[in-house]
Protein backbone atom coordinates (compact mmCIF):
# COMPACT_ATOMS: atom_id res chain seq x y z
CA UNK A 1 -45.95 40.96 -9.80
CA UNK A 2 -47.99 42.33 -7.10
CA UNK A 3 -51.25 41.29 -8.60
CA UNK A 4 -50.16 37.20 -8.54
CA UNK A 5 -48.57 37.43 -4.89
CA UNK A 6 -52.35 39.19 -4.14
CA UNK A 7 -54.04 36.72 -5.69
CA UNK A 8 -52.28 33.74 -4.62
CA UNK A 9 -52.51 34.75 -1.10
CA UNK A 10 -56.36 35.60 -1.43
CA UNK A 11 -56.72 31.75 -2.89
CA UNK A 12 -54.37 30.34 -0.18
CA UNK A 13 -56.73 31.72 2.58
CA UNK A 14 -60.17 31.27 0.71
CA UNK A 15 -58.59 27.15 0.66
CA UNK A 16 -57.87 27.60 4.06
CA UNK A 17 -61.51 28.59 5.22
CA UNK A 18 -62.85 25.58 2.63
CA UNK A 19 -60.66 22.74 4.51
CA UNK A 20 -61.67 24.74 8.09
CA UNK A 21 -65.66 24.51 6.68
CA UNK A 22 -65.43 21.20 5.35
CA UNK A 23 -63.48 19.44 9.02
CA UNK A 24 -65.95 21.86 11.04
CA UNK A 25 -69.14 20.51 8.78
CA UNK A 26 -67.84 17.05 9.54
CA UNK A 27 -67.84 17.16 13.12
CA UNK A 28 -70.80 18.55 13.09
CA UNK A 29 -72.11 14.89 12.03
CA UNK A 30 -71.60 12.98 15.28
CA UNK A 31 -69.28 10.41 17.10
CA UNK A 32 -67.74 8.10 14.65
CA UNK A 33 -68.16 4.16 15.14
CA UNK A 34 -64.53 4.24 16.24
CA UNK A 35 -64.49 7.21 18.69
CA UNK A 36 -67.85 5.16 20.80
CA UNK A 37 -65.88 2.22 20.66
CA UNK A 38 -62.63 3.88 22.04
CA UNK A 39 -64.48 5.10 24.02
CA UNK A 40 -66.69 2.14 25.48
CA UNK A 41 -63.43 0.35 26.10
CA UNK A 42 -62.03 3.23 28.03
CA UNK A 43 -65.00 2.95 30.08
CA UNK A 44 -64.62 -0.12 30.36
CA UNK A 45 -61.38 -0.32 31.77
CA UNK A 46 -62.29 2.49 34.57
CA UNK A 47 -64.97 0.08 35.52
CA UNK A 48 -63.29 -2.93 35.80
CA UNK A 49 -60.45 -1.12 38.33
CA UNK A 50 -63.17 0.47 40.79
CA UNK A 51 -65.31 -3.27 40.65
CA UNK A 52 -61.61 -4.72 41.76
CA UNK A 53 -61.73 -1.93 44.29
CA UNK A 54 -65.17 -3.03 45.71
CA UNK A 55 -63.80 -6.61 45.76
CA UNK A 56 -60.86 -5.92 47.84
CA UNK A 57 -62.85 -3.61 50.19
CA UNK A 58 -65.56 -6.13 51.02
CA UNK A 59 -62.38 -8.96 51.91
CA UNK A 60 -61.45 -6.64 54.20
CA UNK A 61 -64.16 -5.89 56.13
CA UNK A 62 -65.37 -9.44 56.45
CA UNK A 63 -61.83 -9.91 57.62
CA UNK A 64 -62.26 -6.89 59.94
CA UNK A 65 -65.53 -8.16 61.11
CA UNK A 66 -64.99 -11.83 61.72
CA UNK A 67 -61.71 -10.28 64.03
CA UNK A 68 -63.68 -7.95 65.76
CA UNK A 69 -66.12 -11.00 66.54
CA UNK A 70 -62.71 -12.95 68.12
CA UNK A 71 -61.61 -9.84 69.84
CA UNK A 72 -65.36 -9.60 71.52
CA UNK A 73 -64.99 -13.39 72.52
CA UNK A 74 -61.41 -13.15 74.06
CA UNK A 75 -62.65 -10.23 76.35
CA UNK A 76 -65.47 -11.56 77.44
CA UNK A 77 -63.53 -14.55 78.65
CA UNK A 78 -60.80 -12.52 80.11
CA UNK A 79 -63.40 -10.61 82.02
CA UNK A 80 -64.96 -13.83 83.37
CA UNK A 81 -61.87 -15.19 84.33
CA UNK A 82 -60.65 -12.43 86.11
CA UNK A 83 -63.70 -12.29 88.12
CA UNK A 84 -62.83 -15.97 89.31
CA UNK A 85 -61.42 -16.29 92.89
CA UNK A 86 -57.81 -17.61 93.36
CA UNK A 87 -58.98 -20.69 94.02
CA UNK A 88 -61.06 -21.33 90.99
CA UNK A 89 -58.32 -20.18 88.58
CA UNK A 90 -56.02 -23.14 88.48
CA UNK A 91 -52.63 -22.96 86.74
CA UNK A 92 -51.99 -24.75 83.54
CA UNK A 93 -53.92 -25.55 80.24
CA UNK A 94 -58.06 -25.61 80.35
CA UNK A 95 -59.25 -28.37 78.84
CA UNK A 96 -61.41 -29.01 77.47
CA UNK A 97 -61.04 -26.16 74.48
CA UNK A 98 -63.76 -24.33 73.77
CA UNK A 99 -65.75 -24.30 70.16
CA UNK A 100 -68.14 -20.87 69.74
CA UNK A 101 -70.29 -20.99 67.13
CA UNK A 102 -71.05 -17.69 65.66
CA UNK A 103 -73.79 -16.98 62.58
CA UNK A 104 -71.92 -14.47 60.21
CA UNK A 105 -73.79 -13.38 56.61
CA UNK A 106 -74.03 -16.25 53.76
CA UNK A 107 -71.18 -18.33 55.56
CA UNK A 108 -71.93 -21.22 57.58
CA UNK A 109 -70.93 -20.78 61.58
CA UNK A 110 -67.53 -19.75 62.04
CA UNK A 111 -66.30 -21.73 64.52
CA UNK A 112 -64.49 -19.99 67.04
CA UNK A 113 -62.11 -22.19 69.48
CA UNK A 114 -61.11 -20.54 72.71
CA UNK A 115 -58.22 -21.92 74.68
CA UNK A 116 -57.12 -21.00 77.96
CA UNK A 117 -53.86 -20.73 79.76
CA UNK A 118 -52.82 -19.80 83.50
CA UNK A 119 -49.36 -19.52 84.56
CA UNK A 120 -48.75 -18.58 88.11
CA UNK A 121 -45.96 -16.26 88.48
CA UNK A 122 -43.40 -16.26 91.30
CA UNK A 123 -42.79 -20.20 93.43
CA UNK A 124 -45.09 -21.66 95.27
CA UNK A 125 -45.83 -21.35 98.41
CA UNK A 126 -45.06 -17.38 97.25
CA UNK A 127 -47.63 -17.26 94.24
CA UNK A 128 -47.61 -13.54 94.10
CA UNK A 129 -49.60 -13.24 90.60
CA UNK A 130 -51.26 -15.51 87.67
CA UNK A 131 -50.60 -14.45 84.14
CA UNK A 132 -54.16 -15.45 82.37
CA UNK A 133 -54.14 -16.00 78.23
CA UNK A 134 -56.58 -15.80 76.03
CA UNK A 135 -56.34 -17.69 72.72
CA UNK A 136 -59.39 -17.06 70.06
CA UNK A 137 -58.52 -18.94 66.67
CA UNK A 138 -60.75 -19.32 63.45
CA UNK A 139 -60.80 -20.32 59.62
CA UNK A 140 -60.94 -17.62 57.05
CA UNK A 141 -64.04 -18.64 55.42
CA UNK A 142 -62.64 -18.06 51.81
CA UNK A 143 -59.10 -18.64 52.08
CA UNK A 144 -59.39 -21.75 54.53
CA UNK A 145 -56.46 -19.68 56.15
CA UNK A 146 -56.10 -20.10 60.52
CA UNK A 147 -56.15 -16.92 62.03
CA UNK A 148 -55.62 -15.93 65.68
CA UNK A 149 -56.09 -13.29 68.00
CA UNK A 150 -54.33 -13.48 71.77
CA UNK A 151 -54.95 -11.34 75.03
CA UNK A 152 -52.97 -11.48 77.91
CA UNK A 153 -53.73 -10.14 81.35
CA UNK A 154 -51.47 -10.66 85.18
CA UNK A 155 -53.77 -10.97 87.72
CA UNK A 156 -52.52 -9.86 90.67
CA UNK A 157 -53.29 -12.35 94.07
């Protein structure tokens, strides 16, 4: 009885090795049509999310930079108006609103408006302070959306 057990388990392993040959001889062959297609579409995929990415990343900083333009424009108006005497910084709403035109990439001129507000604090004759605003406002160039930015500044008399 020996002998057969032997024997079998000789032909058992001399299969194995065959079927280990045969899958290793087939690999050696290359990428199936499948496995580059699986694959194309995997790559694909990884491409589309990171495009998205760089889509979302360049709304931002046009939003970022078309703020920072506002934020630039508010100052220097708050700067020129606090350098105005008492009697050159009258209380109430300045009219008329102002329109800044500003060049920015492919997009026509984003037209910043600039109003101006100046509310005296304390009764008059006892003005003590005005509180000066600064109002910048804009259209999102590809959302059509309003956006703002205000400063506020008390200028002491």
């Amino acid at each position: 009885q020996e002998p057969i057990s032997g024997n079998l388990t000789l032909r058992l392993h001399r299969f194995r090795e065959i079927v280990t040959m045969q899958i290793v001889s087939r690999n050696n062959r290359g990428l199936t049509l499948v496995e580059i297609l699986v694959a194309l579409v995997i790559t694909l995929v990884v491409f589309l999310g990171l495009m998205q990415t760089a889509m979302i990343s360049m709304d931002v900083n046009t939003n970022n930079q078309l703020r920072e333009q506002a934020v630039s424009i508010a100052e220097q108006r708050m700067r020129e108006l606090r350098d105005l005497s008492e009697g050159n910084l009258p209380a109430g709403t300045w009219t008329p609103v102002e329109t800044v035109p500003v060049k920015f990439r492919n997009f026509a001129d984003i037209n910043y408006t600039v109003d101006i507000t100046v509310v005296n604090i304390g009764t008059a004759p006892d003005v003590t302070a005005k509180q000066i605003d600064v109002l910048v406002t804009w259209q999102d160039p590809k959302t059509g959306d309003n956006l703002t930015h205000r400063i506020s500044t008390v200028k002491r008399l």
